[in-house]
Protein backbone atom coordinates (compact mmCIF):
# COMPACT_ATOMS: atom_id res chain seq x y z
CA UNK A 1 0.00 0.00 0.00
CA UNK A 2 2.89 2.09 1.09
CA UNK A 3 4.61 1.84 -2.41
CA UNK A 4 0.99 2.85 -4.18
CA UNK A 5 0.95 6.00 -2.20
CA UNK A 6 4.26 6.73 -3.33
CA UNK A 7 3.91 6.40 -6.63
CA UNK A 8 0.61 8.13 -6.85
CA UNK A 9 2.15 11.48 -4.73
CA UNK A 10 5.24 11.47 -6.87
CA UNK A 11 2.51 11.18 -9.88
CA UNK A 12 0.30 14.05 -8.55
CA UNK A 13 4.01 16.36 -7.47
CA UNK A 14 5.16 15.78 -11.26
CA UNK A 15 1.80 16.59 -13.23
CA UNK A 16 1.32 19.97 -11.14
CA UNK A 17 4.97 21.12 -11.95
CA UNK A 18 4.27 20.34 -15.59
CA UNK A 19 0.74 22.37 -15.50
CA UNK A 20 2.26 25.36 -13.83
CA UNK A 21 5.44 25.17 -16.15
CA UNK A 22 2.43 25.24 -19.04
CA UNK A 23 0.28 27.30 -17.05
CA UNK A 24 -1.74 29.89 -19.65
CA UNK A 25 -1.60 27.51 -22.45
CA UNK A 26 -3.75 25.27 -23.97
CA UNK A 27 -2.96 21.62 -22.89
CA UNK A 28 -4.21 20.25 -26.01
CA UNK A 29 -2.41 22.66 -28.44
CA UNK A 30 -0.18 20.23 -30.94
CA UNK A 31 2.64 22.47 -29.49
CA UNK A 32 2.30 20.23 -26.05
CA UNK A 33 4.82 17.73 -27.33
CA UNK A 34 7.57 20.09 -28.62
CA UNK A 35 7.08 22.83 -25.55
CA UNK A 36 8.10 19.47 -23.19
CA UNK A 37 10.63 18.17 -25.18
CA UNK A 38 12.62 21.84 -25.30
CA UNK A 39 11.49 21.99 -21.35
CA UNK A 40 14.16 23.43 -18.57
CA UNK A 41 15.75 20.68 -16.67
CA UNK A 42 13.35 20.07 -13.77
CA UNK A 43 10.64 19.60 -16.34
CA UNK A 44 11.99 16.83 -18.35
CA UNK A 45 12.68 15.07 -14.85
CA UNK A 46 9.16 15.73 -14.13
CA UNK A 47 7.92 14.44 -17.54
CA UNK A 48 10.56 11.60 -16.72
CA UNK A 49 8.84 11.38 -13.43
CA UNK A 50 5.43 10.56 -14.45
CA UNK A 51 6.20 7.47 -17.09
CA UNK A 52 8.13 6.17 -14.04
CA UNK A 53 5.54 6.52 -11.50
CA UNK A 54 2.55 5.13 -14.36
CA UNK A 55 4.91 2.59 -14.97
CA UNK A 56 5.01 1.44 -10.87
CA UNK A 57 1.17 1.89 -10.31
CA UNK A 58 0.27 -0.42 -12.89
CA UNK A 59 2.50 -2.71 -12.06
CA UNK A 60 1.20 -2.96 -8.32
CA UNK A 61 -2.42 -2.85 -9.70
CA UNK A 62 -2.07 -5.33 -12.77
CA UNK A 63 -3.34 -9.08 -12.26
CA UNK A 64 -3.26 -11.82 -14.82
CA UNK A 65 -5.78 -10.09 -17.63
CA UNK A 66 -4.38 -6.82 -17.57
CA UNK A 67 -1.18 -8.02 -17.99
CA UNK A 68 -2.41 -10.21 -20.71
CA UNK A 69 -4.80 -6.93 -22.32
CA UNK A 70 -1.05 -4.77 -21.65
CA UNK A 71 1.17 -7.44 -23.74
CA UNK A 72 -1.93 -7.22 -26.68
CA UNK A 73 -2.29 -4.10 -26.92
CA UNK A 74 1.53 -3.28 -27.42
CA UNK A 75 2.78 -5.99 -29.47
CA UNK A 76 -0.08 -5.11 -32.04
CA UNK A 77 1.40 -1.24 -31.66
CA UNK A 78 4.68 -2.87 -32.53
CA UNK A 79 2.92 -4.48 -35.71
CA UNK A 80 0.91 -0.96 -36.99
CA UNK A 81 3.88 1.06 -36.60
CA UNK A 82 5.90 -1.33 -38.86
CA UNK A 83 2.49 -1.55 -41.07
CA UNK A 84 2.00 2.70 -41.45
CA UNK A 85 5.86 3.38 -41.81
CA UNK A 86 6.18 0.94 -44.57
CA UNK A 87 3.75 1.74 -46.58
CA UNK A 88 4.89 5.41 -45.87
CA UNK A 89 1.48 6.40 -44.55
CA UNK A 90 3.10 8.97 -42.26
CA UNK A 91 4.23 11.05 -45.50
CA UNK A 92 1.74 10.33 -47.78
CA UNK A 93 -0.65 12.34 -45.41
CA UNK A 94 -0.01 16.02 -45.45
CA UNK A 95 1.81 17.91 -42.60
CA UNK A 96 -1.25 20.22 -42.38
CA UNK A 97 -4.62 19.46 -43.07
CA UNK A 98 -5.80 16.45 -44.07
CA UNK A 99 -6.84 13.43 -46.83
CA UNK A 100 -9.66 10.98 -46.73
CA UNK A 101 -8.83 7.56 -45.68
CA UNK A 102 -9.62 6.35 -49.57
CA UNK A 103 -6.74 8.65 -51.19
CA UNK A 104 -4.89 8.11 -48.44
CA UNK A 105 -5.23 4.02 -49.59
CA UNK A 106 -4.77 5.35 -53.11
CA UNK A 107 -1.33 6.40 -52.75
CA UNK A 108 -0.22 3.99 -50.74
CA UNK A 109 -1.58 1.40 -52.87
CA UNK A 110 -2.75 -0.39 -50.00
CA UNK A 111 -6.15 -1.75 -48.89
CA UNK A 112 -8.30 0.90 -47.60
CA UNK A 113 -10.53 -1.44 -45.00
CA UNK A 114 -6.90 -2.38 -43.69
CA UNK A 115 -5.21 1.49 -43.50
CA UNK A 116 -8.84 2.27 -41.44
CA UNK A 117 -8.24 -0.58 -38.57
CA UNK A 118 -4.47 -0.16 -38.14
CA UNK A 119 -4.87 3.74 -37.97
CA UNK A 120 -7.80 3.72 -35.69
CA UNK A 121 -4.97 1.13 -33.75
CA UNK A 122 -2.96 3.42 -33.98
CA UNK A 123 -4.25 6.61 -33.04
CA UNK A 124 -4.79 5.03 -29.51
CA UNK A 125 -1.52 4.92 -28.84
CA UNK A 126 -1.01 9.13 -29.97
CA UNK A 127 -0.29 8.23 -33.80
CA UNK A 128 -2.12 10.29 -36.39
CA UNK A 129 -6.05 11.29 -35.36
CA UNK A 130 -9.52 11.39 -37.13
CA UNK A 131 -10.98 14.62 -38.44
CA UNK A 132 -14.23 12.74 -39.10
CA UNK A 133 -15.08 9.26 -39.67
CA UNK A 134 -13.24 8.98 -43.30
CA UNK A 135 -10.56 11.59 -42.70
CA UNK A 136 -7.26 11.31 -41.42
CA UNK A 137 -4.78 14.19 -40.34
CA UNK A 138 -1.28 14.01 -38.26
CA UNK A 139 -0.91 14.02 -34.28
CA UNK A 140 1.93 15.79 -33.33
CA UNK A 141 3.93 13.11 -32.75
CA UNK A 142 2.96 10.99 -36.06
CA UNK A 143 4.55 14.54 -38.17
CA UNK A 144 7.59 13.27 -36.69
CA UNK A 145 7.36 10.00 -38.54
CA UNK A 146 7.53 11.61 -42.07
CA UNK A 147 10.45 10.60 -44.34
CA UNK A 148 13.57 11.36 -43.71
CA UNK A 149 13.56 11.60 -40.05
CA UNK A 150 15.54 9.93 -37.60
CA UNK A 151 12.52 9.03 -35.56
CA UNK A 152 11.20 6.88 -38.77
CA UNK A 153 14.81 5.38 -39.15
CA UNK A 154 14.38 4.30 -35.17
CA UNK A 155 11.11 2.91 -35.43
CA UNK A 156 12.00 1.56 -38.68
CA UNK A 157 14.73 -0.08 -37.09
CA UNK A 158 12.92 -1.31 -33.95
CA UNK A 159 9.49 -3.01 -35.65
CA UNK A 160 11.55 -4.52 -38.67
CA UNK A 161 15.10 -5.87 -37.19
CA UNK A 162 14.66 -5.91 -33.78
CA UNK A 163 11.21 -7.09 -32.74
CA UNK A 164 11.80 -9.67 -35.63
CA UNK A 165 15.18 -10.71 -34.17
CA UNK A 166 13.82 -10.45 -30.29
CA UNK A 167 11.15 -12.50 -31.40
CA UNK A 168 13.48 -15.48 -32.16
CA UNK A 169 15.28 -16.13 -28.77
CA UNK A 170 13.25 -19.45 -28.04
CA UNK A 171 14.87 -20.53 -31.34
CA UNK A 172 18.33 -19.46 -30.57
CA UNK A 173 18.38 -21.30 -27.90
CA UNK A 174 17.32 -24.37 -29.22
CA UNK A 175 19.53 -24.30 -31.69
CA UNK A 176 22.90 -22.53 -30.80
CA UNK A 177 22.82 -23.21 -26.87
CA UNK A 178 25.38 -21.26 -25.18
CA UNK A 179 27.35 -20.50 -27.82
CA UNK A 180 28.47 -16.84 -28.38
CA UNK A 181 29.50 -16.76 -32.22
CA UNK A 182 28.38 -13.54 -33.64
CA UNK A 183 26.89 -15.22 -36.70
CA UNK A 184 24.98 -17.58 -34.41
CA UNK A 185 22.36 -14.90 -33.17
CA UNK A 186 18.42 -14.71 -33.03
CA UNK A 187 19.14 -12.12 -35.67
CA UNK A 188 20.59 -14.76 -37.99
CA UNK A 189 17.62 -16.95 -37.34
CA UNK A 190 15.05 -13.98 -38.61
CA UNK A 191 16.77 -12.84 -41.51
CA UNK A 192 18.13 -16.71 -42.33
CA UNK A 193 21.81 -15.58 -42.71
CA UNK A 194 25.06 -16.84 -42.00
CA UNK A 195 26.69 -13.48 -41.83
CA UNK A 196 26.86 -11.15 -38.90
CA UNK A 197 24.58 -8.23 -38.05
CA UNK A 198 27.19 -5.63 -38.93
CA UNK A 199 28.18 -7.90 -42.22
CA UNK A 200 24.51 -7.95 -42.90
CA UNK A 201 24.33 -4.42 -42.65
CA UNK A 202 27.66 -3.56 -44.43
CA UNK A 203 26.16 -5.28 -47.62
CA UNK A 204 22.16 -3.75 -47.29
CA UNK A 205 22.66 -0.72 -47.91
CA UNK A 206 18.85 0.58 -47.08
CA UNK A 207 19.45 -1.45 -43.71
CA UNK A 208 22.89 0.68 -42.82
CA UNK A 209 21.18 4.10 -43.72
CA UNK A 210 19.00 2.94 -41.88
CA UNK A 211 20.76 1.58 -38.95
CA UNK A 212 22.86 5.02 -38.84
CA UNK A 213 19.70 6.95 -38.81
CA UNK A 214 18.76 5.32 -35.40
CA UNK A 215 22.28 5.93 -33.96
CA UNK A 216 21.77 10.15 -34.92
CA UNK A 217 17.93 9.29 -33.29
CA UNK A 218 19.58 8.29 -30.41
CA UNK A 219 22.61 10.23 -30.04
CA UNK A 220 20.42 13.14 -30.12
CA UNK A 221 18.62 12.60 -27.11
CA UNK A 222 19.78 13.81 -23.34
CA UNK A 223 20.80 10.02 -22.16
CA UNK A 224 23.74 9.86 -25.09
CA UNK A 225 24.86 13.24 -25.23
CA UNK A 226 28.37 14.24 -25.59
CA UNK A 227 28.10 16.35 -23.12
CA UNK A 228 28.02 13.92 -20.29
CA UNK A 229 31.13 12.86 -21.55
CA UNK A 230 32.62 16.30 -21.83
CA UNK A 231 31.49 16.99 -18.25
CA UNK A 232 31.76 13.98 -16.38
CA UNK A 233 35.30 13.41 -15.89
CA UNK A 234 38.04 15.99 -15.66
CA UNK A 235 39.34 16.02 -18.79
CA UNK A 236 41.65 19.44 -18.16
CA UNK A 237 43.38 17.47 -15.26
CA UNK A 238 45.16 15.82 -17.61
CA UNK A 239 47.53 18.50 -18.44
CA UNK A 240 48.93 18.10 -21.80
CA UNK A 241 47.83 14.06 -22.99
CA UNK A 242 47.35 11.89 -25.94
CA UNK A 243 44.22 10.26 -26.32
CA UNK A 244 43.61 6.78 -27.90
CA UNK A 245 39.47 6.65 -28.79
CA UNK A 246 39.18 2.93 -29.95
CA UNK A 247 36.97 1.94 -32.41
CA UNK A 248 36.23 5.77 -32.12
CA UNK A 249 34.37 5.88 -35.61
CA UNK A 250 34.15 9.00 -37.50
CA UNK A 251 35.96 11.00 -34.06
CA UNK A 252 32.57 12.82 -32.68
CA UNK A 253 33.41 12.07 -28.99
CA UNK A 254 37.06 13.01 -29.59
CA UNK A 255 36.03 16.36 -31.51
CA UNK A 256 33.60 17.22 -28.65
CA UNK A 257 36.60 16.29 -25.95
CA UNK A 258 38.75 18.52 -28.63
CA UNK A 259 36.99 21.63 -28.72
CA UNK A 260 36.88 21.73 -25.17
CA UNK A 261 40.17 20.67 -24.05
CA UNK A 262 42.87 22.49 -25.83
CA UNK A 263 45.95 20.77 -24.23
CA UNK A 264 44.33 17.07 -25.16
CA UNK A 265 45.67 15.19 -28.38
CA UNK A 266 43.52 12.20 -29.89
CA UNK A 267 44.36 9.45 -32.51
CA UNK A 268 41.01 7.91 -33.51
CA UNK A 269 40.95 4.73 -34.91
CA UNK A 270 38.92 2.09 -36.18
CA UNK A 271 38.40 -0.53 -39.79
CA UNK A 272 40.13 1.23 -42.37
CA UNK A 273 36.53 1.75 -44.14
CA UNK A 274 35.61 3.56 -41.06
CA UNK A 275 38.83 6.09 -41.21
CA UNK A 276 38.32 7.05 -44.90
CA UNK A 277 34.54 7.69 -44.66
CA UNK A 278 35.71 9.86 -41.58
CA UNK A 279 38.22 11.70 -43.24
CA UNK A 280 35.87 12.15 -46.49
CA UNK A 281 33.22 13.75 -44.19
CA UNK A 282 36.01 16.06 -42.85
CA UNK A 283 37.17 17.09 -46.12
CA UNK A 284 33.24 18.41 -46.43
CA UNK A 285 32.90 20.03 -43.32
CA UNK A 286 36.54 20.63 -42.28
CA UNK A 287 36.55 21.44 -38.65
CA UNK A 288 38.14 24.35 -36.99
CA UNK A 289 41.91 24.57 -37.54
CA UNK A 290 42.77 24.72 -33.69
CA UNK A 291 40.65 21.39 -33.67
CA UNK A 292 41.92 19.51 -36.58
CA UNK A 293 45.67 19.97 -35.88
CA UNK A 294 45.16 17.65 -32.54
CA UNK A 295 42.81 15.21 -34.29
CA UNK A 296 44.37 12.10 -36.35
CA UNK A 297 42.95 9.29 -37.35
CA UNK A 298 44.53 5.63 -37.69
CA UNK A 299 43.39 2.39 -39.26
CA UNK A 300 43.36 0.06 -36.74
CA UNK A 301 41.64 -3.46 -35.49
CA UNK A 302 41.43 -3.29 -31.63
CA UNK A 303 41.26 -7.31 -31.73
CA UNK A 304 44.80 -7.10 -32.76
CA UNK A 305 47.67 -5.61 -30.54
CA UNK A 306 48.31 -1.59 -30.53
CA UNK A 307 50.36 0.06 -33.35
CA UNK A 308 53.81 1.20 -31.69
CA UNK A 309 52.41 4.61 -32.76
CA UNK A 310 49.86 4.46 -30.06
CA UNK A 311 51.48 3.01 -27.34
CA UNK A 312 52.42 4.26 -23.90
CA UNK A 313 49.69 6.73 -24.64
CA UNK A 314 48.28 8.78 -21.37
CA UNK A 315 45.02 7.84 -22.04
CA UNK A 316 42.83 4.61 -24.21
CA UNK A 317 39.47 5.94 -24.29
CA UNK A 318 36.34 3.07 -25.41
CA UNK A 319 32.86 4.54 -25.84
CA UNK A 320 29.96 2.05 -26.50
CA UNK A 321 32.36 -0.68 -27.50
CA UNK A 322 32.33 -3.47 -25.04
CA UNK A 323 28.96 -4.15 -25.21
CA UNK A 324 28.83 -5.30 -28.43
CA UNK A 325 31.10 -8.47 -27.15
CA UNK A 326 30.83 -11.34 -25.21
CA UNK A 327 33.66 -11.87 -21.99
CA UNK A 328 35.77 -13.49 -24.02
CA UNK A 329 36.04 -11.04 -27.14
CA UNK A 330 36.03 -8.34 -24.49
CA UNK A 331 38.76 -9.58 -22.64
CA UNK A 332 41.26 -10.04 -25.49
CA UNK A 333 40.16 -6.07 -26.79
CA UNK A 334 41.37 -5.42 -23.31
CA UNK A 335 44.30 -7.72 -23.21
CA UNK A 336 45.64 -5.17 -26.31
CA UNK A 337 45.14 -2.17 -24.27
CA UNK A 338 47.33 -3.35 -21.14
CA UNK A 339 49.85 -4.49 -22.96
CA UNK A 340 50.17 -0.98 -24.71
CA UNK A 341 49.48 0.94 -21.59
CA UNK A 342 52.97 2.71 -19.65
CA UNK A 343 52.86 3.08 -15.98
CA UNK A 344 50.86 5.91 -15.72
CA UNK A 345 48.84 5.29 -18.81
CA UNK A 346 44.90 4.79 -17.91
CA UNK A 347 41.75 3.31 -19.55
CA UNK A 348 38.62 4.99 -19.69
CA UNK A 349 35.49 3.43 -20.41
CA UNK A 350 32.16 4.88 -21.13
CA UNK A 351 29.55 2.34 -21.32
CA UNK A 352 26.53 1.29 -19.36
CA UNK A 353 26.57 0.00 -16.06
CA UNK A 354 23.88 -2.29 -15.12
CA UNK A 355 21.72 -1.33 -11.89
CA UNK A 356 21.31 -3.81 -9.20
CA UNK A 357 17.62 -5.15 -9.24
CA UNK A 358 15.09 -2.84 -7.65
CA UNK A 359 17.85 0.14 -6.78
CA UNK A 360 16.66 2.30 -9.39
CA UNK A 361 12.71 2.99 -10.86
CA UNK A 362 11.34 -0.08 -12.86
CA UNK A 363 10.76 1.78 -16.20
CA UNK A 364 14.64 2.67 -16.13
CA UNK A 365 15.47 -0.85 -15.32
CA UNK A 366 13.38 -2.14 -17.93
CA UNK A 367 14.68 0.39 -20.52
CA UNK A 368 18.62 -0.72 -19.57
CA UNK A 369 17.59 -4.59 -19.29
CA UNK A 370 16.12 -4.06 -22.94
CA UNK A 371 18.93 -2.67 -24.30
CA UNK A 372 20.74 -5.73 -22.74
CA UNK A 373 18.43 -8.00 -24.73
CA UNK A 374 18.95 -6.64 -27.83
CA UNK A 375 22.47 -6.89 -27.96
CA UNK A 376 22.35 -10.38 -27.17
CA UNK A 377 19.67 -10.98 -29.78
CA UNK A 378 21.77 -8.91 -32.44
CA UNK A 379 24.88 -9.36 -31.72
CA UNK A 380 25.45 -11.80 -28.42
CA UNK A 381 26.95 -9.08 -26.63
CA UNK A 382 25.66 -8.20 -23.43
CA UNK A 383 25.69 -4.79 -21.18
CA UNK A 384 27.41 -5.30 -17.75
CA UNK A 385 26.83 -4.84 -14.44
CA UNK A 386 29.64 -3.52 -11.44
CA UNK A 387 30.75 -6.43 -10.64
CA UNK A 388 30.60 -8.13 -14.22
CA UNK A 389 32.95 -5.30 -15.43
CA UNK A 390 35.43 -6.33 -12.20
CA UNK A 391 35.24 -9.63 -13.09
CA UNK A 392 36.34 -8.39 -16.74
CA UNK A 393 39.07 -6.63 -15.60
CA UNK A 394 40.45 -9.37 -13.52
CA UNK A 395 40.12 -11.80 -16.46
CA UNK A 396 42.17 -9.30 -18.87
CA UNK A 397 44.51 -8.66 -15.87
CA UNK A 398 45.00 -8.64 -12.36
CA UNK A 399 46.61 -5.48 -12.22
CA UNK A 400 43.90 -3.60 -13.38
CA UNK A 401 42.05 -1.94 -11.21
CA UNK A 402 38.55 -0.11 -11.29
CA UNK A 403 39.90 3.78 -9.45
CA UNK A 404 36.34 5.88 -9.88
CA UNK A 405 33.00 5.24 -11.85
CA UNK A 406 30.68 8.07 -12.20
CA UNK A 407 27.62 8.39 -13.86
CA UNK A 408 26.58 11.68 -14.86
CA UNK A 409 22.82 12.58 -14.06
CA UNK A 410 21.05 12.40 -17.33
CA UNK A 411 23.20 9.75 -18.51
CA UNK A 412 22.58 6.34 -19.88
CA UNK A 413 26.11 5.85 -19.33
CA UNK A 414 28.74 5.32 -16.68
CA UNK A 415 32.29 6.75 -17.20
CA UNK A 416 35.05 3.82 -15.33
CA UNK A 417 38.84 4.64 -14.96
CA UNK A 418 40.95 1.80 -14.94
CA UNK A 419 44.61 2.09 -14.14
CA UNK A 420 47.45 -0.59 -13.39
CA UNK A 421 47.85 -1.35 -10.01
CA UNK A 422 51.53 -1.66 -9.22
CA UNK A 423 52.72 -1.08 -12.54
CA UNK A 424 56.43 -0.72 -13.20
């Protein structure tokens, strides 16, 4: 009863601060959506506050049937979204105003009886509205779903490749066991492949544009940003340093850290296909000379030891890397590291850290166990709690040892520092 009253006060504290915060505007204008999502601080956590606290009251008021009726009504979500976005519904129907469901089923070539149910679906869950009963126009948030945008890339993404590959697990099991091949995946089972999900992807090339669209999606949101990284460790302490960023991609972590940090120097490498599309998109939008001239970038496999160009370097810096491996693949990336790290050298590692069951609110638990899932079912990689990232370490090498983890409020991520105990 206790943990009902809590989540109903915390529910009642959240919704007021949003209604004053919107206080003298209309709380069904279709500029709702965008006024929250450009909110001050204490509003997002407020917004933040109330899918956490709707989250824990129906899960203390759920029995059997309304878990059933909860699992229904959001797997067929899952289906309409997948349904509308690829028959491009959300673009066919104009940004203002609005078309009758039969042009609507015109253009998309589609069946019109079908388009009606999976809209009127739809529209339950905030997706596109009725004008009358034969006319559809956009919700705020179904606009966002036009072509083109990030959001359509992520849903995209999410009903075609991942619900399809997290739908296969059973299978997986059967099949592969415990192995942890990356070609032996619930992913390979849905798309009936022998090849990995990044050598799927690398030879779709809808799938990667696709696939990179969901990475700017969620890069642009407040629980990737760069600037957790910038701010949550203290870069300036440094003093004058070379940074390593493996498997850094096309640098956007180390040009952040660079335009911030003056006195910091950063070789970025990863697959040689990586480092020439990064320096082609350079060449296009060359960045600031003061930048540039500390920013180089080297081909380089991390499963293969450091180039003597890199080592002894002050710092090895690994952003959203690990996860896509299982212990032992991890361990031998980090077996490369030590043995290029000097005595003072140290390892930084931004990545997620697993919560401890029950020590933080269930929809955040669920949202970082998810993520979890999905790497397993795409790539058998897994996210990691505290003590499997100790364990890690100590596999790779006893010396290394875990001297701060922070996680910056906001963050999906955790930022570790590793540094070699005893190292002479």
């Amino acid at each position: 009863m206790e943990d009902l009253r809590t989540a109903l006060e915390t529910l009642n504290s959240s919704t007021a601060a949003i209604l004053e915060h919107l206080k003298g505007d209309d709380a069904h204008s279709t500029k709702l959506l965008d006024e929250l999502e450009s909110a001050p601080d204490h509003i997002r956590k407020a917004k933040t506050s109330i899918f956490e606290s709707t989250t824990a009251i129906q899960q203390l008021i759920a029995g059997p049937v309304e878990y059933h009726q909860q699992l229904l009504i959001h797997y067929q979500y899952t289906a309409c979204v997948r349904w509308l976005s690829r028959y491009e519904v959300p673009t066919i129907v104009p940004e203002q105003g609005s078309m009758t469901y039969y042009e609507v089923a015109r253009k998309a070539s589609v069946p019109e009886s079908q388009l009606r149910r999976i809209c009127r679906m739809a529209i339950t869950s905030g997706l596109f509205q009725e004008v009358d009963e034969d006319t559809l126009a956009h919700s705020t948030l179904s606009k966002k779903l036009r072509q083109g945008s990030p959001f359509l890339d992520a849903m995209m993404f999410l009903t075609e490749i991942s619900s399809r590959s997290a739908s296969k697990m059973v299978e997986k099991t059967e099949r592969f066991g415990f192995t942890s091949s990356k070609n032996e995946t619930a992913f390979n089972i849905a798309f009936d492949t022998d090849l990995p999900f990044y050598g799927y992807l690398s030879q779709n090339s809808a799938l990667g544009a696709r696939f990179a669209g969901t990475m700017r999606f969620l890069g642009a949101g407040q629980e990737f940003n760069l600037d957790h990284l910038i701010n949550g460790y203290d870069w300036a302490g440094l003093g004058e340093a070379t940074i390593v960023d493996v498997g850094g991609s096309q640098g956007h972590a180390s040009i952040a850290l660079a335009s911030k940090f003056p006195r910091l120097r950063f070789i970025v490498q990863d697959l040689p296909d990586v480092v020439e599309r990064a320096k082609k998109s350079l060449l296009s939008c060359p960045l600031e000379p003061s930048v540039a001239s500390r920013l180089t970038f080297e081909a380089h496999n991390f499963f293969q030891p450091q180039p003597h160009s890199s080592r002894g370097a002050d710092v090895f810096f690994a952003r959203l890397i690990f996860s896509n491996y299982d212990d032992k693949e991890a361990v031998a990336i980090l077996n490369n590291l030590v043995s290029a790290m000097g005595r003072t050298s140290r390892l930084i590692i931004m990545s997620a850290v697993l919560p401890d069951p029950g020590t933080v609110s269930l929809r955040q638990e669920a949202l970082e166990r998810a993520t979890d899932l999905g790497k397993l079912q795409l790539l058998n990689g897994k996210e990691r709690d505290l003590r499997d990232w100790k364990m890690l370490f100590e596999q790779a090498d006893a010396k290394l040892a875990l001297k701060s983890m922070t996680k910056p409020v906001g963050s999906t991520l955790s930022i570790l520092e590793i540094i070699l105990e005893g190292a002479s």
